[in-house]
PDB file of N, CA and C in Angstrom:
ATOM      1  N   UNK A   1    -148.509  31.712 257.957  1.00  0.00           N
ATOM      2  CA  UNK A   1    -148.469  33.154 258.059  1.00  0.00           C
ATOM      3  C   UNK A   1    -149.597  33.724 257.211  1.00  0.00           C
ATOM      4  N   UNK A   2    -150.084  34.722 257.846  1.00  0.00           N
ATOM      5  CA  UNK A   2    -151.327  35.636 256.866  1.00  0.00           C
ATOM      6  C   UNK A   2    -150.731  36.145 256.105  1.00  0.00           C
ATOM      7  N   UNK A   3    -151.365  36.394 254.823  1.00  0.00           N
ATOM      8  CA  UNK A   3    -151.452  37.301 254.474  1.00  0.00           C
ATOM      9  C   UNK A   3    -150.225  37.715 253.544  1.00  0.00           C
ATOM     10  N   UNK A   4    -149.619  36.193 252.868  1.00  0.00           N
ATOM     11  CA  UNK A   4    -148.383  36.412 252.646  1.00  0.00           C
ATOM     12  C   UNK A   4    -148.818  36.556 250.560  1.00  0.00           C
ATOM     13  N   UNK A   5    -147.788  37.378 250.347  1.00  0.00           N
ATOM     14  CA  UNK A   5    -147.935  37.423 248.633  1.00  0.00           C
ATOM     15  C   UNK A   5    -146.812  36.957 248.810  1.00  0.00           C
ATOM     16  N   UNK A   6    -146.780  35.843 247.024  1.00  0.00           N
ATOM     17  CA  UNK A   6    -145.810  35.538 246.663  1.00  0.00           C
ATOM     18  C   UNK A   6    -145.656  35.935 245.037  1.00  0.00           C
ATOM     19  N   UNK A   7    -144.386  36.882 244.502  1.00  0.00           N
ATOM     20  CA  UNK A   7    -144.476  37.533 243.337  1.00  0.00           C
ATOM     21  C   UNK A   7    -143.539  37.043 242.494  1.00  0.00           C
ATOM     22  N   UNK A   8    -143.551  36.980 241.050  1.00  0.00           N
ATOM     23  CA  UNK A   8    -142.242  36.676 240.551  1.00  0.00           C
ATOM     24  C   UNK A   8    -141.166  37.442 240.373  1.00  0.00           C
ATOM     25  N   UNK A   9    -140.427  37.578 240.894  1.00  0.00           N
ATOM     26  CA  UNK A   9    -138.979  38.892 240.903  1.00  0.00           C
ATOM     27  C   UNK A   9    -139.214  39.042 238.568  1.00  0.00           C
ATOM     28  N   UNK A  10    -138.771  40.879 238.914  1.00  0.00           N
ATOM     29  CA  UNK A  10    -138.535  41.214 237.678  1.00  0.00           C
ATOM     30  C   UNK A  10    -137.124  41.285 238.126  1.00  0.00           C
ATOM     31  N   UNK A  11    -136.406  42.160 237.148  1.00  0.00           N
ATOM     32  CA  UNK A  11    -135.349  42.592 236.829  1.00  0.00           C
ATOM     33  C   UNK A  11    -135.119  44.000 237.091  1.00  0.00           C
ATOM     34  N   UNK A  12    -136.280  44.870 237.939  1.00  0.00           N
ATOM     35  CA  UNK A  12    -136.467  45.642 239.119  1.00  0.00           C
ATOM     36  C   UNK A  12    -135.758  45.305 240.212  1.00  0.00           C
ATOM     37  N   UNK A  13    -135.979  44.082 240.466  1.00  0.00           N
ATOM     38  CA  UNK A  13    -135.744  43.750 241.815  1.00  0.00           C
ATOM     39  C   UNK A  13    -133.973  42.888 242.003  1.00  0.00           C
ATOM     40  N   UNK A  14    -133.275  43.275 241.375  1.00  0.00           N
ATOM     41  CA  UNK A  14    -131.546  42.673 241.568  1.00  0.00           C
ATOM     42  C   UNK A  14    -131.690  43.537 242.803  1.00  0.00           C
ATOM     43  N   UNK A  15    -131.618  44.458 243.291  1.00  0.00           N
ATOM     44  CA  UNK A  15    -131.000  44.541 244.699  1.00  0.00           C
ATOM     45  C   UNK A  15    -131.764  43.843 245.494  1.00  0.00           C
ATOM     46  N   UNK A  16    -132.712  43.611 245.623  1.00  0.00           N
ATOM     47  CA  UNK A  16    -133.319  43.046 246.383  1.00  0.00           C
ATOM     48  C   UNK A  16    -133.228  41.734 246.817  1.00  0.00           C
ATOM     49  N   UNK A  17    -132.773  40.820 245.859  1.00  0.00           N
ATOM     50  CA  UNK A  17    -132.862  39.490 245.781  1.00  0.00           C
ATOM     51  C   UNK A  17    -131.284  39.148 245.695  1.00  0.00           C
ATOM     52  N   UNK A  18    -130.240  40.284 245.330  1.00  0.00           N
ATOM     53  CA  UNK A  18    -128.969  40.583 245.733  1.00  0.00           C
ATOM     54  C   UNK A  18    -128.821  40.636 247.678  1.00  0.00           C
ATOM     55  N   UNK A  19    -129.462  41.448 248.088  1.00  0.00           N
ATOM     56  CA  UNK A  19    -129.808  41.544 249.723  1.00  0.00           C
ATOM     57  C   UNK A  19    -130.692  40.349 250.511  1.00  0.00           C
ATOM     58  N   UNK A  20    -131.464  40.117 249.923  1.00  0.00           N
ATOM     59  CA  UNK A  20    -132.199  38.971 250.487  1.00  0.00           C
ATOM     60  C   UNK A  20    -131.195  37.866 250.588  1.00  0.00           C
ATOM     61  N   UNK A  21    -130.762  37.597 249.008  1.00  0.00           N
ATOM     62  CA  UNK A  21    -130.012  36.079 248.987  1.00  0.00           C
ATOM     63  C   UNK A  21    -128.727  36.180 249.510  1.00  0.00           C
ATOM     64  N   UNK A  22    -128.014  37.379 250.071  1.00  0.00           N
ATOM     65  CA  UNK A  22    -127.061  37.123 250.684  1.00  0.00           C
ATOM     66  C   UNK A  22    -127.032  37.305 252.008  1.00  0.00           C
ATOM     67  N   UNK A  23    -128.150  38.081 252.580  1.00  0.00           N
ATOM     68  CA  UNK A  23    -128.735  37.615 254.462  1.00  0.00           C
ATOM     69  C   UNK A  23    -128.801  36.084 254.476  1.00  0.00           C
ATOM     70  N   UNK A  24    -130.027  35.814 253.493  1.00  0.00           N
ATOM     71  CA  UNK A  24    -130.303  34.607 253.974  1.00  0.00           C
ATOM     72  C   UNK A  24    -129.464  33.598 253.650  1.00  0.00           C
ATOM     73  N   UNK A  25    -128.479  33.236 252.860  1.00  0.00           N
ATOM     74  CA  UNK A  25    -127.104  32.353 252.534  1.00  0.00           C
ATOM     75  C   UNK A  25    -126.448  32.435 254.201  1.00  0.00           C
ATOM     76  N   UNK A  26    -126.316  33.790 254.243  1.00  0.00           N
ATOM     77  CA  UNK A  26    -125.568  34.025 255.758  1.00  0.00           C
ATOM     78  C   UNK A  26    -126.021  33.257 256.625  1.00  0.00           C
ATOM     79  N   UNK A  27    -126.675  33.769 256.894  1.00  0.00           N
ATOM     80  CA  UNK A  27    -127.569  32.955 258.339  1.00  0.00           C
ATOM     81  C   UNK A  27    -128.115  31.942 258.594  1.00  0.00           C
ATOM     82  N   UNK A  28    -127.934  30.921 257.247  1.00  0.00           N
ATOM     83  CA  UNK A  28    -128.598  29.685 257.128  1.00  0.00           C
ATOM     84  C   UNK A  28    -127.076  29.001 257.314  1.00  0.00           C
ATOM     85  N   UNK A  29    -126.232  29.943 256.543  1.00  0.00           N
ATOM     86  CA  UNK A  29    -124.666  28.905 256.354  1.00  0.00           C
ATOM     87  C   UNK A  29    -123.790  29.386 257.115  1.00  0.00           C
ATOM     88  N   UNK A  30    -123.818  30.288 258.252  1.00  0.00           N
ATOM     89  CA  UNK A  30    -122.310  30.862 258.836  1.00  0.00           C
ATOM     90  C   UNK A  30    -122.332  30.008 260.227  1.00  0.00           C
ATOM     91  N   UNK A  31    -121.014  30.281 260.316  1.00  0.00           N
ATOM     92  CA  UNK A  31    -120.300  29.130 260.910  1.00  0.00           C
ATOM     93  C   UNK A  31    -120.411  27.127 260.327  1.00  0.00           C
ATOM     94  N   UNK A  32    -120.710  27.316 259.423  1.00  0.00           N
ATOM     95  CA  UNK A  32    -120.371  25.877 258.941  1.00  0.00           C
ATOM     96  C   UNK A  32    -119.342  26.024 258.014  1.00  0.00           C
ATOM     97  N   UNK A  33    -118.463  27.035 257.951  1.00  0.00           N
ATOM     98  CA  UNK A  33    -117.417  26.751 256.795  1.00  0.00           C
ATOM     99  C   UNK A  33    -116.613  28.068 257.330  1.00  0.00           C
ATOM    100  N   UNK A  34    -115.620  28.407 256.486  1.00  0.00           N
ATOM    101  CA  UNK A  34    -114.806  29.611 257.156  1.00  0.00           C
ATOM    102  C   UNK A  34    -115.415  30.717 256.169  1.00  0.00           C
ATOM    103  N   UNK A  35    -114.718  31.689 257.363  1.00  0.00           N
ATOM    104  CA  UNK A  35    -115.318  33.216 256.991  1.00  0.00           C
ATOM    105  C   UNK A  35    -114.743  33.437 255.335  1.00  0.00           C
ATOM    106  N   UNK A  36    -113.415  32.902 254.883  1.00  0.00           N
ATOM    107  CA  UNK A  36    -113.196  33.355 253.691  1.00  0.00           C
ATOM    108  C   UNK A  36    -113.851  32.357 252.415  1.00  0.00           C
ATOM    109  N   UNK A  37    -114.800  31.204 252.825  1.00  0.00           N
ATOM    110  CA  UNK A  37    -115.511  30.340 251.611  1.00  0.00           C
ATOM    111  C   UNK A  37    -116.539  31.247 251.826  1.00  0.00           C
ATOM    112  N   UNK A  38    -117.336  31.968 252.910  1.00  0.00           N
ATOM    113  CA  UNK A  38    -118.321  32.301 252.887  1.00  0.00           C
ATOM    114  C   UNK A  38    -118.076  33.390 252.454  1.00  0.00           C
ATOM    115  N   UNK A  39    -117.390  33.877 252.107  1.00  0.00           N
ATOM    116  CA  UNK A  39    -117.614  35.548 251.077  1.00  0.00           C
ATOM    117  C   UNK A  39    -117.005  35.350 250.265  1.00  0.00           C
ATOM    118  N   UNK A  40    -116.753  34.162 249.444  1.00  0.00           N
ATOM    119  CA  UNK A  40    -116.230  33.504 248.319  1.00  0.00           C
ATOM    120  C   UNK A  40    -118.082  33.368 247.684  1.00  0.00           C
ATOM    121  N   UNK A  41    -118.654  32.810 248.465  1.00  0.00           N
ATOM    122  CA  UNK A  41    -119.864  32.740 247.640  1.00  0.00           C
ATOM    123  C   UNK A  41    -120.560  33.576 247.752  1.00  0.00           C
ATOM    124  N   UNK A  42    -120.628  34.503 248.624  1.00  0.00           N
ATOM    125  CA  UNK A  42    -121.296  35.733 248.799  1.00  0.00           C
ATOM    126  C   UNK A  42    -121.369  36.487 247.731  1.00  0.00           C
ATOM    127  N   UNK A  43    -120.016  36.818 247.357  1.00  0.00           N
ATOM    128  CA  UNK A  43    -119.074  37.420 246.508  1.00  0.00           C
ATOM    129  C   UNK A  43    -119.684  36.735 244.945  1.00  0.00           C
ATOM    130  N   UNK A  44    -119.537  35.961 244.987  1.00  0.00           N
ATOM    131  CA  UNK A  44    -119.883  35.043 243.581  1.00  0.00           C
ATOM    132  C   UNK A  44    -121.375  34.585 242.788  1.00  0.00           C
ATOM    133  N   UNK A  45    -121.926  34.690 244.264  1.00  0.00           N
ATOM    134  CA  UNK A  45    -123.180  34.249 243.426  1.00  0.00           C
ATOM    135  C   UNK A  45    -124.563  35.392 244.066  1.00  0.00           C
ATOM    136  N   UNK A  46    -124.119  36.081 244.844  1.00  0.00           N
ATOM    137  CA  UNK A  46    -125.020  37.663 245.163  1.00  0.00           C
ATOM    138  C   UNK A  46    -124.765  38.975 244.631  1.00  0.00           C
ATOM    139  N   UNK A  47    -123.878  38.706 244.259  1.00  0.00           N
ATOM    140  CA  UNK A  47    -123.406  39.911 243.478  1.00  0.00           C
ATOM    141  C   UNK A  47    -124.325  40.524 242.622  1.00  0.00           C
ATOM    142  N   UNK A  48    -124.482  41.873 241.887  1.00  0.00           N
ATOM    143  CA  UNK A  48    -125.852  42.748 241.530  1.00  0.00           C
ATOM    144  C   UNK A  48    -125.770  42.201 240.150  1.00  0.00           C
ATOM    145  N   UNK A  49    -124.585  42.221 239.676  1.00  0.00           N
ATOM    146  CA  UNK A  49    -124.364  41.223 238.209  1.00  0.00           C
ATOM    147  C   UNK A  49    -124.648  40.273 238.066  1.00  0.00           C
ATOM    148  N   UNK A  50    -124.303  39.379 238.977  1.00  0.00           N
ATOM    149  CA  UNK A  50    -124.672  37.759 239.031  1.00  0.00           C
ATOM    150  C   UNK A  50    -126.374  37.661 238.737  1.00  0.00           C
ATOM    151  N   UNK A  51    -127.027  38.168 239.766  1.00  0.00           N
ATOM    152  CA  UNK A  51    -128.354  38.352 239.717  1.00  0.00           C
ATOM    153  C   UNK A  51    -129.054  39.062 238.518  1.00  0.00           C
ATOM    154  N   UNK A  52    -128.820  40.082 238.002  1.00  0.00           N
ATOM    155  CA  UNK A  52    -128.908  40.665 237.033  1.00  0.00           C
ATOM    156  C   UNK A  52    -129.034  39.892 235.833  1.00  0.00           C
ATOM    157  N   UNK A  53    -128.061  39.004 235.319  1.00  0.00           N
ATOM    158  CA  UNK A  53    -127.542  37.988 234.790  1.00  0.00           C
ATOM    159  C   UNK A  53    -128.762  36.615 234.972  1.00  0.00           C
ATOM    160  N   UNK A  54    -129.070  36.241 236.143  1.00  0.00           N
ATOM    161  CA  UNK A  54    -130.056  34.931 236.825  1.00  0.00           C
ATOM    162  C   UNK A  54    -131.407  35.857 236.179  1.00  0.00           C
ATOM    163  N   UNK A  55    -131.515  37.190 236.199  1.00  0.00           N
ATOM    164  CA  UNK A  55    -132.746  37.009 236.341  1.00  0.00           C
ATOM    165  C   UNK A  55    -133.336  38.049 234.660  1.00  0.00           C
ATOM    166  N   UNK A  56    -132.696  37.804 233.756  1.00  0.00           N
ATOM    167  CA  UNK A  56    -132.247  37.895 232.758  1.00  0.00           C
ATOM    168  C   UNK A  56    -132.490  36.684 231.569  1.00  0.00           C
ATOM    169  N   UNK A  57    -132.441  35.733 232.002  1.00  0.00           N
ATOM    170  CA  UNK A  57    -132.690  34.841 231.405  1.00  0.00           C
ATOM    171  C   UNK A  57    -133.424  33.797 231.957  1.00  0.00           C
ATOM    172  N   UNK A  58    -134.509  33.773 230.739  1.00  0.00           N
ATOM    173  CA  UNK A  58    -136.120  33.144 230.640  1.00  0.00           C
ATOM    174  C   UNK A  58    -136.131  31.877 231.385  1.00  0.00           C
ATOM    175  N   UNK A  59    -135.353  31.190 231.326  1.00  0.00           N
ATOM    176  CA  UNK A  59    -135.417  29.961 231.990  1.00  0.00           C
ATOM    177  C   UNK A  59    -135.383  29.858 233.773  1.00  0.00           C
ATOM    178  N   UNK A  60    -134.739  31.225 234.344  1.00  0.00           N
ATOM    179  CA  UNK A  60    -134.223  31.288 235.348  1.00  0.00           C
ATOM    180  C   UNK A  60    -135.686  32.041 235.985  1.00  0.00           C
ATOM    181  N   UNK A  61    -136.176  31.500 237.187  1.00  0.00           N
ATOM    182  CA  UNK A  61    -137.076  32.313 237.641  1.00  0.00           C
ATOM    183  C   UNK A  61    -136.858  32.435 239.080  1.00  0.00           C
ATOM    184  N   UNK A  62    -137.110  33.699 239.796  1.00  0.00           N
ATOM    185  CA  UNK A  62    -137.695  33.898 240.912  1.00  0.00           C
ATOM    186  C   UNK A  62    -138.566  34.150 241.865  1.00  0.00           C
ATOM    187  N   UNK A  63    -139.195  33.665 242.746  1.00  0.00           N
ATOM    188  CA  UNK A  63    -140.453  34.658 243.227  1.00  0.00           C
ATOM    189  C   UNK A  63    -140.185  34.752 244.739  1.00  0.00           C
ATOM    190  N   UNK A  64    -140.736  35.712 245.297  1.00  0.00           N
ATOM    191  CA  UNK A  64    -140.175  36.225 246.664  1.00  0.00           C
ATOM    192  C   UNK A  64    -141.497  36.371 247.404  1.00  0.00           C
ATOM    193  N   UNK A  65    -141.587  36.029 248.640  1.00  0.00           N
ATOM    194  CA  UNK A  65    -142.848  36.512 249.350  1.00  0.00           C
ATOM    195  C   UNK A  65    -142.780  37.656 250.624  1.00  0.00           C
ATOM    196  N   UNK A  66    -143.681  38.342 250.313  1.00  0.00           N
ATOM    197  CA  UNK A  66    -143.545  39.525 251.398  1.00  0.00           C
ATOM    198  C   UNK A  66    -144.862  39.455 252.300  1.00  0.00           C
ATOM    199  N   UNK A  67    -145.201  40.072 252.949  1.00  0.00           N
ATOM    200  CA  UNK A  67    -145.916  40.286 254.317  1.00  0.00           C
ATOM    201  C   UNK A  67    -146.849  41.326 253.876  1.00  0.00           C
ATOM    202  N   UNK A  68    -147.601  41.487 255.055  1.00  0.00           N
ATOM    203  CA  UNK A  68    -148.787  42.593 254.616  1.00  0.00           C
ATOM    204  C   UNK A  68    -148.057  43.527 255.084  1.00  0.00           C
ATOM    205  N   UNK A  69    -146.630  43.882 255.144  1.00  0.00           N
ATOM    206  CA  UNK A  69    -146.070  45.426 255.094  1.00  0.00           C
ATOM    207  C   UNK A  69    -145.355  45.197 253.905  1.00  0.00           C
ATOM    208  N   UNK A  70    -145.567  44.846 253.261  1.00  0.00           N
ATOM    209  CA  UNK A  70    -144.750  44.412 252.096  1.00  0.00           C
ATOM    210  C   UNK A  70    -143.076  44.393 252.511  1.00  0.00           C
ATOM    211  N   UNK A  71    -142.952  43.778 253.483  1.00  0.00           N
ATOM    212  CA  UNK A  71    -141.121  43.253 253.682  1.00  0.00           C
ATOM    213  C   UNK A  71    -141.343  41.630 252.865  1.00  0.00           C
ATOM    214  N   UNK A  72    -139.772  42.082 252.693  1.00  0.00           N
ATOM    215  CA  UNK A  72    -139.632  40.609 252.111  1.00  0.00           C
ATOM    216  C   UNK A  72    -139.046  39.319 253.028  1.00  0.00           C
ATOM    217  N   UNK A  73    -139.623  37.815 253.011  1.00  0.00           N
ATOM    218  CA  UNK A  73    -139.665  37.276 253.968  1.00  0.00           C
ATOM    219  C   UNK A  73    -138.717  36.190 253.445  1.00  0.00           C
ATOM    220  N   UNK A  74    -138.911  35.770 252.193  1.00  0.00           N
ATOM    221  CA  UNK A  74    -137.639  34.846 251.435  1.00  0.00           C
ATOM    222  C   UNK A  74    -138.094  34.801 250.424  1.00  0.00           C
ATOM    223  N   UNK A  75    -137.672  33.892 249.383  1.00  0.00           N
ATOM    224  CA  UNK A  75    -137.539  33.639 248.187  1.00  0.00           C
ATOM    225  C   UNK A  75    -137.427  32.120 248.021  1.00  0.00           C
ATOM    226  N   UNK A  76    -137.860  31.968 246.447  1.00  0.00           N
ATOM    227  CA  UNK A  76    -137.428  30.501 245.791  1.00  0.00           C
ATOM    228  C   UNK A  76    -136.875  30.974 244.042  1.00  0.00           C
ATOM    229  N   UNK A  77    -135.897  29.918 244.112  1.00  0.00           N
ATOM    230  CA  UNK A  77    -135.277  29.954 242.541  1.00  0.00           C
ATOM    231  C   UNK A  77    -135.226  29.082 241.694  1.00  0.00           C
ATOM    232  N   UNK A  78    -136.307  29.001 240.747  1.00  0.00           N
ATOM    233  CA  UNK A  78    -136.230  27.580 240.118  1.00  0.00           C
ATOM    234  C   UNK A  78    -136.026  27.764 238.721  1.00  0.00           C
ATOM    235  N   UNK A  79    -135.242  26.692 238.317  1.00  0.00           N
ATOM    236  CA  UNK A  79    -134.533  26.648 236.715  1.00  0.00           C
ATOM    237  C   UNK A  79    -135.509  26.015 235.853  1.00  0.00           C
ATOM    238  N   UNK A  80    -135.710  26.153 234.360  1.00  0.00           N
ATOM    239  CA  UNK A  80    -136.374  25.433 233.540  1.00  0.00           C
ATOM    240  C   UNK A  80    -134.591  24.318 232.870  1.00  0.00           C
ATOM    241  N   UNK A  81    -134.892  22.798 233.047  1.00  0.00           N
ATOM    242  CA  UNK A  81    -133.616  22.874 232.350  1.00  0.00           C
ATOM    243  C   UNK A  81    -134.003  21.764 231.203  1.00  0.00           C
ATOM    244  N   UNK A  82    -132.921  22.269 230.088  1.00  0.00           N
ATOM    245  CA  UNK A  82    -133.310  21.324 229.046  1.00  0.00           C
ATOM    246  C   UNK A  82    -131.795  20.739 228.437  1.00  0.00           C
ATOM    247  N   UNK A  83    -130.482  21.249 229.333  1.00  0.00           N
ATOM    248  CA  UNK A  83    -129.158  20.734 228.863  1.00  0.00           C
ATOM    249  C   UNK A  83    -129.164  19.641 230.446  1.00  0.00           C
ATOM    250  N   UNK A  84    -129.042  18.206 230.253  1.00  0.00           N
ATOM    251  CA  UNK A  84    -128.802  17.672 231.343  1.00  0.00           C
ATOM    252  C   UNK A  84    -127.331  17.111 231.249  1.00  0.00           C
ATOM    253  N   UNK A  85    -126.603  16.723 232.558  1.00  0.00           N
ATOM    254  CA  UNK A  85    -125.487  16.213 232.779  1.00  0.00           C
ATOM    255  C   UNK A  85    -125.434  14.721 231.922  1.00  0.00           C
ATOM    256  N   UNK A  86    -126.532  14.130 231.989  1.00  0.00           N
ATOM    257  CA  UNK A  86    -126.764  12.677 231.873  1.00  0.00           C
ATOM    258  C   UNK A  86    -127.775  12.850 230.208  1.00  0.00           C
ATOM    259  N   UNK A  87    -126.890  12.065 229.273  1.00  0.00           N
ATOM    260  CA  UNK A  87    -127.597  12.105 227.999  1.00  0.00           C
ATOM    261  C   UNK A  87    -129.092  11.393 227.950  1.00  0.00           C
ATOM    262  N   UNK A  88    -129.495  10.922 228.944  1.00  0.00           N
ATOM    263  CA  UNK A  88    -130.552   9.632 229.063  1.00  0.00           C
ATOM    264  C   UNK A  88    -131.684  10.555 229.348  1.00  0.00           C
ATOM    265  N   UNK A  89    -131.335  12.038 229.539  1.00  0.00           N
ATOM    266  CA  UNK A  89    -132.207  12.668 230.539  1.00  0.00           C
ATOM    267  C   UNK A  89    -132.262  14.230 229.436  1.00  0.00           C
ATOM    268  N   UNK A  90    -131.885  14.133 228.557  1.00  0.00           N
ATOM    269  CA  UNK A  90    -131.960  14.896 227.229  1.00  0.00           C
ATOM    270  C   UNK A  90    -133.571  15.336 226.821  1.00  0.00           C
ATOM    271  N   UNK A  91    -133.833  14.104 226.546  1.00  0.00           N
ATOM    272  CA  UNK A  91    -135.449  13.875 225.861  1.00  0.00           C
ATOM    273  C   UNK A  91    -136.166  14.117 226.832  1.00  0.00           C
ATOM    274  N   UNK A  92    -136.253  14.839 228.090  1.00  0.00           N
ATOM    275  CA  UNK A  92    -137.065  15.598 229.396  1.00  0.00           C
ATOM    276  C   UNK A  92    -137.550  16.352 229.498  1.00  0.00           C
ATOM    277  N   UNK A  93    -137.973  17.313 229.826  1.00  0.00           N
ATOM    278  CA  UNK A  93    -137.967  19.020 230.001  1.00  0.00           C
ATOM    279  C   UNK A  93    -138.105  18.563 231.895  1.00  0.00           C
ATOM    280  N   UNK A  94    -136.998  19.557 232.418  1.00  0.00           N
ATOM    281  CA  UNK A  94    -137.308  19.293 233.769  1.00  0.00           C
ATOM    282  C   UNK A  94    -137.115  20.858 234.352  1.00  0.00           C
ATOM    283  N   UNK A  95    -137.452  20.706 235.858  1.00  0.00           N
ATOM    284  CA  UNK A  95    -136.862  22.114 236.352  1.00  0.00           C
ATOM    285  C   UNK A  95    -135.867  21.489 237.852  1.00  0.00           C
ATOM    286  N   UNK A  96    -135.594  22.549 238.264  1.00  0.00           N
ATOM    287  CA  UNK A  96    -133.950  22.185 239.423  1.00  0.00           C
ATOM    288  C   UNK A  96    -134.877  23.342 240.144  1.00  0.00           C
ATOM    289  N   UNK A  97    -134.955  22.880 241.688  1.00  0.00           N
ATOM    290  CA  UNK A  97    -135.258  24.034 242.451  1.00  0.00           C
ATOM    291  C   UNK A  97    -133.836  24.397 243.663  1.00  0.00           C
ATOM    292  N   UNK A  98    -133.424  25.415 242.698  1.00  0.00           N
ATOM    293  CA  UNK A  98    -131.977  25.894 242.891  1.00  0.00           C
ATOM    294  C   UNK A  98    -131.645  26.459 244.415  1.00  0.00           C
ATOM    295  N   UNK A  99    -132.306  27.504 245.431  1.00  0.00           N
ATOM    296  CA  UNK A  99    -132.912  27.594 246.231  1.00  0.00           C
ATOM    297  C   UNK A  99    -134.167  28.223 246.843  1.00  0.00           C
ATOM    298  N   UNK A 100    -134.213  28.122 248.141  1.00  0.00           N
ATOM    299  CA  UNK A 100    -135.523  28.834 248.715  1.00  0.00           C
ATOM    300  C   UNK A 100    -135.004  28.820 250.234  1.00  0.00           C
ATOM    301  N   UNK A 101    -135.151  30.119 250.148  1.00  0.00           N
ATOM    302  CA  UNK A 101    -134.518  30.851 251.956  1.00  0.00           C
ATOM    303  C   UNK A 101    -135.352  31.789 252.098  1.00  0.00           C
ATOM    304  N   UNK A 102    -135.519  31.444 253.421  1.00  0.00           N
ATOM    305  CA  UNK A 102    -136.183  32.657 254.436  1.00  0.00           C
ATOM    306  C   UNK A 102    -135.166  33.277 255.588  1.00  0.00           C
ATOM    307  N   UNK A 103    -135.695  34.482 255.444  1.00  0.00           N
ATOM    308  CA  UNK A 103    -135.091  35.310 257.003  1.00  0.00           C
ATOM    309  C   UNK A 103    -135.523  34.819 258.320  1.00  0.00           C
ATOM    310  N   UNK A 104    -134.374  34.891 259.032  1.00  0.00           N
ATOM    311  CA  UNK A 104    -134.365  34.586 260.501  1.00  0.00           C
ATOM    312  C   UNK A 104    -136.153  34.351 261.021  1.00  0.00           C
ATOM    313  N   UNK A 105    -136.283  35.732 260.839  1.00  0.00           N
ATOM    314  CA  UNK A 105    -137.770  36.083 261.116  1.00  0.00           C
ATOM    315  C   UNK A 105    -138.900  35.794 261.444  1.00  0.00           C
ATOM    316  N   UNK A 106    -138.631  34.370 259.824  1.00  0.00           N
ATOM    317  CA  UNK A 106    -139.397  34.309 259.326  1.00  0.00           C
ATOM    318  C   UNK A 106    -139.981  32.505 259.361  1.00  0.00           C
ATOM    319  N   UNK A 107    -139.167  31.925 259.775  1.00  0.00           N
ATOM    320  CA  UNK A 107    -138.343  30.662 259.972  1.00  0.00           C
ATOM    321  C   UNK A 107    -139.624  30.620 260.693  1.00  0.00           C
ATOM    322  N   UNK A 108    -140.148  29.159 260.921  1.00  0.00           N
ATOM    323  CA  UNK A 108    -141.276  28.687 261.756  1.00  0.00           C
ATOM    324  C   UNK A 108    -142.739  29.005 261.360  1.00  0.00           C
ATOM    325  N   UNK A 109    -142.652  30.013 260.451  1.00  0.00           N
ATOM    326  CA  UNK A 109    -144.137  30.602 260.580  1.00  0.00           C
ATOM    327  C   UNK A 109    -145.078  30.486 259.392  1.00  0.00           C
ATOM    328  N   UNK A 110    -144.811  28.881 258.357  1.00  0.00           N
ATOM    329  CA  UNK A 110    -145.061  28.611 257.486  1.00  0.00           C
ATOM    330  C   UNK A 110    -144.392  29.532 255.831  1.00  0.00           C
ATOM    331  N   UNK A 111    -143.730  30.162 255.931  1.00  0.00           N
ATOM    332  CA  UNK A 111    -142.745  31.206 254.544  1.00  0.00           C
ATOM    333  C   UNK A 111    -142.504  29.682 253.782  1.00  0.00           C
ATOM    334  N   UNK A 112    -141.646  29.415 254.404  1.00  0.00           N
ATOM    335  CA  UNK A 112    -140.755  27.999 253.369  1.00  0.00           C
ATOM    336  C   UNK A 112    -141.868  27.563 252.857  1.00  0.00           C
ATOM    337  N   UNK A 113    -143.132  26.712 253.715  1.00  0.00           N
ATOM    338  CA  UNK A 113    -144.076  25.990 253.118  1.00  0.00           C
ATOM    339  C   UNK A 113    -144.755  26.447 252.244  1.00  0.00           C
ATOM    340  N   UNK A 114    -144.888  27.662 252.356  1.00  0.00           N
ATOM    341  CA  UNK A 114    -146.473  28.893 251.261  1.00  0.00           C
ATOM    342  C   UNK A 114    -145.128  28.753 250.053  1.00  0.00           C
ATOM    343  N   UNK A 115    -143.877  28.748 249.968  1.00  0.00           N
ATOM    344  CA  UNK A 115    -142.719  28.966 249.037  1.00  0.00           C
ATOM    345  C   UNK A 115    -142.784  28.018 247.627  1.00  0.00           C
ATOM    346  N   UNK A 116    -142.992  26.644 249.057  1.00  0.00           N
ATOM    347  CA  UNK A 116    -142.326  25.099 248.671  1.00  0.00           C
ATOM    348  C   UNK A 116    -144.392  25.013 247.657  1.00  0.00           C
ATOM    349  N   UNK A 117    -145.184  25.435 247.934  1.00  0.00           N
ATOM    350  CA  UNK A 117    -146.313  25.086 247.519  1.00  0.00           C
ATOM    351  C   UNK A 117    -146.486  26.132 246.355  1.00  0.00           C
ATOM    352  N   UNK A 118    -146.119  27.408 246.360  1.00  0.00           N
ATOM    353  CA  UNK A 118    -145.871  27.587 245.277  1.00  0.00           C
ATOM    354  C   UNK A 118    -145.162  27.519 243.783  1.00  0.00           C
ATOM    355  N   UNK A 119    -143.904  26.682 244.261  1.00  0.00           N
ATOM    356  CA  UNK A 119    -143.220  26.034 243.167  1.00  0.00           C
ATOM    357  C   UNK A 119    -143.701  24.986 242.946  1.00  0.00           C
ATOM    358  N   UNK A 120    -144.202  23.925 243.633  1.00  0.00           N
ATOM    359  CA  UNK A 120    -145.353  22.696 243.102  1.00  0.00           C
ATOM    360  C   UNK A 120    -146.191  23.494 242.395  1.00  0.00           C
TER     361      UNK A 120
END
């Protein structure tokens, strides 16, 4: 796709990335589970707080890419992490790429890839 910017979400942008990440959760995940898990997570992890909260703290980053009308086309969310599950993995510094969704839209027309190359 031309012409695509990819920005790092401030803390301006909770609705946005509140609306984005819960289209695109939708439409990537509905009908693979029931209507009441899917607004269990809707509910839980899009919420304006939740996000607010994600994007709030330093470790937590986002960046979103928009179009030359400036719409937004998807997003990626990647963690800095330095508490691991596994003590072996302590002495690391790693990151978790938590997700990256695009709109319907947007699907096919290189978004994910310009996304996936900007978190490399």
């Amino acid at each position: 796709m031309q012409n695509l910017t990819i920005r790092q979400a401030t803390p301006n942008d909770v609705e946005l990335i509140s609306t984005l990440g819960s289209k695109t959760f939708y439409d990537t995940f509905s009908g693979t589970c029931t209507i009441a898990d899917m607004n269990f997570v809707l509910d839980k992890f899009f919420n304006k707080n939740q996000v607010a909260q994600e994007l709030k703290d330093e470790k937590d980053n986002f960046f979103i890419a928009f179009d030359e009308q400036n719409q937004a086309l998807g997003y990626y969310r990647i963690k800095l992490q330095h508490d691991h599950p596994f003590d072996a993995l302590n002495n690391f510094n790693s990151i978790e790429l938590k997700r990256l969704y695009c709109i319907n839209e947007a699907k096919g027309k290189g978004v994910a890839k310009a996304l996936m190359n900007h978190a490399f």
